[in-house]
PDB file of N, CA and C in Angstrom:
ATOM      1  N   UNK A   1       9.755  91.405 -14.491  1.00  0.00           N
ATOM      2  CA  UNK A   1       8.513  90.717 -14.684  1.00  0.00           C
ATOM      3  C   UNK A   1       7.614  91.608 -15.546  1.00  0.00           C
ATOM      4  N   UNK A   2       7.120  90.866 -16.134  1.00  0.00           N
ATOM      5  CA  UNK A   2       6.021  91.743 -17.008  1.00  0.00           C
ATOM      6  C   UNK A   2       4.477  92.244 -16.766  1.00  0.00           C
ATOM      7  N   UNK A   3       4.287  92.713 -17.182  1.00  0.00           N
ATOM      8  CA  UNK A   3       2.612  93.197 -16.530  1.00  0.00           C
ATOM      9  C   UNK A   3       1.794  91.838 -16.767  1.00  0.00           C
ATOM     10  N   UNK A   4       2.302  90.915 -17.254  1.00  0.00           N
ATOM     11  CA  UNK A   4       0.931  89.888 -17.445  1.00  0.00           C
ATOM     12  C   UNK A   4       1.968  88.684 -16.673  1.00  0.00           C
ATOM     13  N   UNK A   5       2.972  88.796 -15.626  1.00  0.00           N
ATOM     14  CA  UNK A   5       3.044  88.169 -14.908  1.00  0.00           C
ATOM     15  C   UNK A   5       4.213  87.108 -15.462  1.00  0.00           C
ATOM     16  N   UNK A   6       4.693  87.208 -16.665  1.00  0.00           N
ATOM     17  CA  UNK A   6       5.880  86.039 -17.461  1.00  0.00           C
ATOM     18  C   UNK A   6       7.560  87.040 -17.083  1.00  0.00           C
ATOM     19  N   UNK A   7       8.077  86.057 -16.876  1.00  0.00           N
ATOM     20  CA  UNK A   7       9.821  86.692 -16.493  1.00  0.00           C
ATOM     21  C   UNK A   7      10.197  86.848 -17.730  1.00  0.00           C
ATOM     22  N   UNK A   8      10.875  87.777 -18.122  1.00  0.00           N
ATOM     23  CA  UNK A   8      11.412  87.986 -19.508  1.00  0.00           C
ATOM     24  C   UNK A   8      12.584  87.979 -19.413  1.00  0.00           C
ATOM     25  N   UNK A   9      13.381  87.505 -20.108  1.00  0.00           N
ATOM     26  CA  UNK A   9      15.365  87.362 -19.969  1.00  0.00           C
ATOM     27  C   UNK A   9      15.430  87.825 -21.585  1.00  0.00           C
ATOM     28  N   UNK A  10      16.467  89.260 -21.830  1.00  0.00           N
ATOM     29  CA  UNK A  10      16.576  89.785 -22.998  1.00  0.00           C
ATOM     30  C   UNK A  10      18.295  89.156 -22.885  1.00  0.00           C
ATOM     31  N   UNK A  11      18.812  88.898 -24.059  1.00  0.00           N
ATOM     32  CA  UNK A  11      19.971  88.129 -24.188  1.00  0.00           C
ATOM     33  C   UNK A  11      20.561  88.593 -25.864  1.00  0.00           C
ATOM     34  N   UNK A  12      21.754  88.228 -25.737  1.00  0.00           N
ATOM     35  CA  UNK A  12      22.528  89.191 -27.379  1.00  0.00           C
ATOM     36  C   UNK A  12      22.326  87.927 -27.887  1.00  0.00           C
ATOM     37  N   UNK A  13      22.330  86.358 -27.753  1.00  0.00           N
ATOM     38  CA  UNK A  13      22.581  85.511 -28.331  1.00  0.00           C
ATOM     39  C   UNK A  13      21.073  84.718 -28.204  1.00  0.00           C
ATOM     40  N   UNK A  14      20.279  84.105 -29.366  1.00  0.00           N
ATOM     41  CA  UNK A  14      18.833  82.684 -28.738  1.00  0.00           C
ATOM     42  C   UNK A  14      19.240  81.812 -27.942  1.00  0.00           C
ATOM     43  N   UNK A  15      19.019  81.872 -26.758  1.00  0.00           N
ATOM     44  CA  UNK A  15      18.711  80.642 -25.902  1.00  0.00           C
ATOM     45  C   UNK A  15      16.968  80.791 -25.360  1.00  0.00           C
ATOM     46  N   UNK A  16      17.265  79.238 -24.851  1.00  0.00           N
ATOM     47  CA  UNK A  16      15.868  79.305 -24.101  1.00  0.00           C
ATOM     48  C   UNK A  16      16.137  79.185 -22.776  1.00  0.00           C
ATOM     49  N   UNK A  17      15.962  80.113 -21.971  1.00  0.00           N
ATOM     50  CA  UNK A  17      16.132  80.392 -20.420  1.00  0.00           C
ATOM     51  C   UNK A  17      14.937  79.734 -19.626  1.00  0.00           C
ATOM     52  N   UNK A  18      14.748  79.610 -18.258  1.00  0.00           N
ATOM     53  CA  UNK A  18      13.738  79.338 -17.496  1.00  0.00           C
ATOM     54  C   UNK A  18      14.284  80.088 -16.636  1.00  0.00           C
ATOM     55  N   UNK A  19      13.254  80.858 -15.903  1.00  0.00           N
ATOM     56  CA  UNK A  19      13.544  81.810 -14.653  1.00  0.00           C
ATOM     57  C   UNK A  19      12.913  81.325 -13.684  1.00  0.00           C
ATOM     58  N   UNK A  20      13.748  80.579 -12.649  1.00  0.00           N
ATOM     59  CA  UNK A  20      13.077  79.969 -11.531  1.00  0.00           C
ATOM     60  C   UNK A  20      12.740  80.965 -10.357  1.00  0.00           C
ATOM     61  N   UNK A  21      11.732  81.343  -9.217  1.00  0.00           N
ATOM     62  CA  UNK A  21      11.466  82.397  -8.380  1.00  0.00           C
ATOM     63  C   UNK A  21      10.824  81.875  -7.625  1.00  0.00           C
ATOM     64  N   UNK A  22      11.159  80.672  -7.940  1.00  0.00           N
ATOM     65  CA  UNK A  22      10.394  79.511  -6.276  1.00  0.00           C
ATOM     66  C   UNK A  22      11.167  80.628  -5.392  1.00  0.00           C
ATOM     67  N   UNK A  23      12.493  80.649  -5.117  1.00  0.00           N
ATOM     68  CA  UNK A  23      13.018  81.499  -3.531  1.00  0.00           C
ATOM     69  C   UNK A  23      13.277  82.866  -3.672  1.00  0.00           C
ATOM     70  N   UNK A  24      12.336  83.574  -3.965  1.00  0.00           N
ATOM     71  CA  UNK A  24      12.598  84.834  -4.285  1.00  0.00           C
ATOM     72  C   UNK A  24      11.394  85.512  -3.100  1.00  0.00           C
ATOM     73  N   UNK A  25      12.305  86.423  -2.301  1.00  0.00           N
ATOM     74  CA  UNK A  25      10.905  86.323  -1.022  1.00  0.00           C
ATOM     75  C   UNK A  25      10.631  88.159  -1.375  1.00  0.00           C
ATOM     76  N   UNK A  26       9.563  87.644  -0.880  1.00  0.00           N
ATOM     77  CA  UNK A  26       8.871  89.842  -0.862  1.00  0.00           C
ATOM     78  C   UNK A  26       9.580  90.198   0.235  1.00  0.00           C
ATOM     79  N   UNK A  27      10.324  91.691  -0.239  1.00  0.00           N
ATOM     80  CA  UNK A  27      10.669  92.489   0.539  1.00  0.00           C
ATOM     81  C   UNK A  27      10.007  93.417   1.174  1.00  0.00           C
ATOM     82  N   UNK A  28       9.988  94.016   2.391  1.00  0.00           N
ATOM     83  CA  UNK A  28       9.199  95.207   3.136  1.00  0.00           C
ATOM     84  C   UNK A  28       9.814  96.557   2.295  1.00  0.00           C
ATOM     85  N   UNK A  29       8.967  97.487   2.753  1.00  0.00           N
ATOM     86  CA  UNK A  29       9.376  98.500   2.011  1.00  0.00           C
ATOM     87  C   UNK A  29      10.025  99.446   2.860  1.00  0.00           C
ATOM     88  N   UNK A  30      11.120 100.086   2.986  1.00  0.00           N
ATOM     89  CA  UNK A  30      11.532 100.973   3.907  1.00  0.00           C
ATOM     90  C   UNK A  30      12.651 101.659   2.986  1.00  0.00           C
ATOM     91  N   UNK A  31      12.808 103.118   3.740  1.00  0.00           N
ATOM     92  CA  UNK A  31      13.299 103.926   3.174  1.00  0.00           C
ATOM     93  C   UNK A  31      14.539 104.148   2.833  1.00  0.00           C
ATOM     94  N   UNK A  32      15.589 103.152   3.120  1.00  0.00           N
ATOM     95  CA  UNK A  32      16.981 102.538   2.461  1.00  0.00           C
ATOM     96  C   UNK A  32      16.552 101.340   2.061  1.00  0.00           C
ATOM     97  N   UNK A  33      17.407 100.836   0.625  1.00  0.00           N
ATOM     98  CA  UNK A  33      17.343  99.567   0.436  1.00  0.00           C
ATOM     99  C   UNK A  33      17.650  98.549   0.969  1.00  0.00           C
ATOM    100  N   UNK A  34      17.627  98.372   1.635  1.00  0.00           N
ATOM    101  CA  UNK A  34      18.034  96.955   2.636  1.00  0.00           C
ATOM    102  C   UNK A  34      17.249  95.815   2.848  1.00  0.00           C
ATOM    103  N   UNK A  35      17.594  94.650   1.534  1.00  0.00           N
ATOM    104  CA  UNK A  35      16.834  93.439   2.052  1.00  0.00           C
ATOM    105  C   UNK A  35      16.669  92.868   3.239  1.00  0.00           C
ATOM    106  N   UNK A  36      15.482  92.611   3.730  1.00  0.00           N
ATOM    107  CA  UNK A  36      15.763  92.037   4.645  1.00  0.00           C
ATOM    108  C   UNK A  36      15.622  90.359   4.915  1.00  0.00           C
ATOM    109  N   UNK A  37      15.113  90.091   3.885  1.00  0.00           N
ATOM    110  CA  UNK A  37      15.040  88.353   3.883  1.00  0.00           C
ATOM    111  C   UNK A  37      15.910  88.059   3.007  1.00  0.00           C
ATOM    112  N   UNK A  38      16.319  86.489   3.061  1.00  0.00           N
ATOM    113  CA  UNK A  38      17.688  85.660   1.807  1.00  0.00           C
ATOM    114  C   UNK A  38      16.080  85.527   0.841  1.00  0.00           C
ATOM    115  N   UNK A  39      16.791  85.573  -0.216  1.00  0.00           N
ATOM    116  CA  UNK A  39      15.972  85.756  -1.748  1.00  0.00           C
ATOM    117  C   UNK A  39      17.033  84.833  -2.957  1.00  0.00           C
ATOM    118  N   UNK A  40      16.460  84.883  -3.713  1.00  0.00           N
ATOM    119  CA  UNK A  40      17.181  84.031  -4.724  1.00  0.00           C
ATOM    120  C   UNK A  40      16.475  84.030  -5.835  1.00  0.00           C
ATOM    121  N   UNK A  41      17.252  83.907  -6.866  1.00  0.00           N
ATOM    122  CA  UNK A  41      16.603  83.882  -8.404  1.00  0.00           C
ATOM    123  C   UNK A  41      17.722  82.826  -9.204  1.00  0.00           C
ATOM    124  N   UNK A  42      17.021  82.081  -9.743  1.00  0.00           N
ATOM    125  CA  UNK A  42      17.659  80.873 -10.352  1.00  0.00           C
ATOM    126  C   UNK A  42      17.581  81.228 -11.979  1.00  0.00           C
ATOM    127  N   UNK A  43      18.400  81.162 -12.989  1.00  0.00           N
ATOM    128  CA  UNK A  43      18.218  81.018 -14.438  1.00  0.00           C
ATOM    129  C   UNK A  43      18.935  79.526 -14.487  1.00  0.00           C
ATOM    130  N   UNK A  44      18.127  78.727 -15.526  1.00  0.00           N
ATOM    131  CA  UNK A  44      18.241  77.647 -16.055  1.00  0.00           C
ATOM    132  C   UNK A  44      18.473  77.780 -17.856  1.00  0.00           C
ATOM    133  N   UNK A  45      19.611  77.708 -18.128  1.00  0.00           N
ATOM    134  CA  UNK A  45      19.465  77.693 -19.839  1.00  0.00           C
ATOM    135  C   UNK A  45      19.366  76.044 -20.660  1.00  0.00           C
ATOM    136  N   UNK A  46      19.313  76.223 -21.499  1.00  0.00           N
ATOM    137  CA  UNK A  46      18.769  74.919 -22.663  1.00  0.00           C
ATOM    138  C   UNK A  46      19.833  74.052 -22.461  1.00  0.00           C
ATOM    139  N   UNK A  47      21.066  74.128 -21.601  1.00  0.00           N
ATOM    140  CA  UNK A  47      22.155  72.620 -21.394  1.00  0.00           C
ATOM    141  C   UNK A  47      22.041  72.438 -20.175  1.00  0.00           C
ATOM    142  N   UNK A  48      21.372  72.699 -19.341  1.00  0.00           N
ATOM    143  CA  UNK A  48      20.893  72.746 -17.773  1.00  0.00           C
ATOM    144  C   UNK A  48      21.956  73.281 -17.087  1.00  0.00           C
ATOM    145  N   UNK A  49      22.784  74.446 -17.269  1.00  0.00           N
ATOM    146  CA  UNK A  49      23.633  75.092 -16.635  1.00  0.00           C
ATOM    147  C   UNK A  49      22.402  76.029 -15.646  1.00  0.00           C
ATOM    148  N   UNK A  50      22.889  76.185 -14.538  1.00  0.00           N
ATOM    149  CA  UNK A  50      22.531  76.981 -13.400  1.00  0.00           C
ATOM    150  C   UNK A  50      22.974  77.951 -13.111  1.00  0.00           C
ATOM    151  N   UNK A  51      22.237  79.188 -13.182  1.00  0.00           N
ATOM    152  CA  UNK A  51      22.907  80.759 -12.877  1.00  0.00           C
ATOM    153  C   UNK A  51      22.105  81.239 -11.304  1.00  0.00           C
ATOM    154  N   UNK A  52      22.640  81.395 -10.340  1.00  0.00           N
ATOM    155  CA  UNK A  52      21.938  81.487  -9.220  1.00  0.00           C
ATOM    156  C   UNK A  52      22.531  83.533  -8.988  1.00  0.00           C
ATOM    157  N   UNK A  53      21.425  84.171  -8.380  1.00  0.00           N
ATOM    158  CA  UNK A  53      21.189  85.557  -8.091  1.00  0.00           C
ATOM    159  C   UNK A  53      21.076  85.798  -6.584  1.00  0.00           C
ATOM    160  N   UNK A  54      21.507  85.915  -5.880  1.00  0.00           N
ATOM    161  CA  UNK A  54      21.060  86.605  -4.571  1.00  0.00           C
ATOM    162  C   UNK A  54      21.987  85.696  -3.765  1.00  0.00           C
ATOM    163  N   UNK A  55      20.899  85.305  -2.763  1.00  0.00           N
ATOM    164  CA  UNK A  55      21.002  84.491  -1.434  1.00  0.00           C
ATOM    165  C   UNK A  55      21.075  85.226  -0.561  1.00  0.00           C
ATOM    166  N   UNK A  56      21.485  85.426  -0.142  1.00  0.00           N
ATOM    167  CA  UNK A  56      21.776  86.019   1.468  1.00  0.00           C
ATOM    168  C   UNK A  56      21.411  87.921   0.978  1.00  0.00           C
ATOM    169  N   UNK A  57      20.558  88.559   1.626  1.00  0.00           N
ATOM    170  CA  UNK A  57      20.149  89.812   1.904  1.00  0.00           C
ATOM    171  C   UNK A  57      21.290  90.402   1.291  1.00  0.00           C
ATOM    172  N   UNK A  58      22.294  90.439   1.573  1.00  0.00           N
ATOM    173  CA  UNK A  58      23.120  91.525   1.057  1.00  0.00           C
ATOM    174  C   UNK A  58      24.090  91.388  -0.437  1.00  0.00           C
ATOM    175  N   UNK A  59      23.131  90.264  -1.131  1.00  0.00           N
ATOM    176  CA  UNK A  59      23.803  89.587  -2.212  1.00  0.00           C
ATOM    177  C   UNK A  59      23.054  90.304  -3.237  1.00  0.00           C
ATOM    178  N   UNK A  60      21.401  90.895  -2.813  1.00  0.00           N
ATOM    179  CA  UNK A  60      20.927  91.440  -3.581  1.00  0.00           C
ATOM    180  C   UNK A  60      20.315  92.922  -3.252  1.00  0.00           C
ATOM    181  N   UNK A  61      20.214  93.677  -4.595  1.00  0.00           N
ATOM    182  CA  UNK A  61      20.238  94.919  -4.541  1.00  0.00           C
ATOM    183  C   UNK A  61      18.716  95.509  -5.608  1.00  0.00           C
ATOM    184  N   UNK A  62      18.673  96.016  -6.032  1.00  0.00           N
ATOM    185  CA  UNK A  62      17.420  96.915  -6.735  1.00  0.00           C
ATOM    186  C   UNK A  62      17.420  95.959  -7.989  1.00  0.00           C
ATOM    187  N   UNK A  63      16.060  95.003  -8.680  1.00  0.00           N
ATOM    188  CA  UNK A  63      16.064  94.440  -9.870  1.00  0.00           C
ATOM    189  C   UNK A  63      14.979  95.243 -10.357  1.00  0.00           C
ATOM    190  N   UNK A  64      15.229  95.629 -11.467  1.00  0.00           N
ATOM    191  CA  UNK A  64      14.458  96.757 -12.172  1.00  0.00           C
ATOM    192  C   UNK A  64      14.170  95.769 -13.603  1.00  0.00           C
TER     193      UNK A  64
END
């Protein structure tokens, strides 16, 4: 995410992406990484193919 709040998707090829984060939940902070809620991140590209990220706590790890 960017400092002014827009998802940025860097890609080798132009498409136009949509980054969905309707289910993307805040994590607590503790001193191993360990999600503790299901989270999710959706990409949508320009033929309406669906790229889904997470789900379940242990599906996701550090997004930098």
């Amino acid at each position: 995410m960017a400092p002014n709040g827009n998802i940025e998707v860097t890609t080798t090829e132009p498409h136009f992406l949509k980054v969905d984060v309707t289910n993307l939940a805040s994590q607590p902070y503790v001193m191993n990484c360990t999600p503790k809620f299901n989270s999710e991140i959706k990409i949508i590209d320009e033929k309406g193919n669906q790229y889904y990220f997470g789900g379940e706590s242990k599906s996701l790890g550090n997004i930098l």
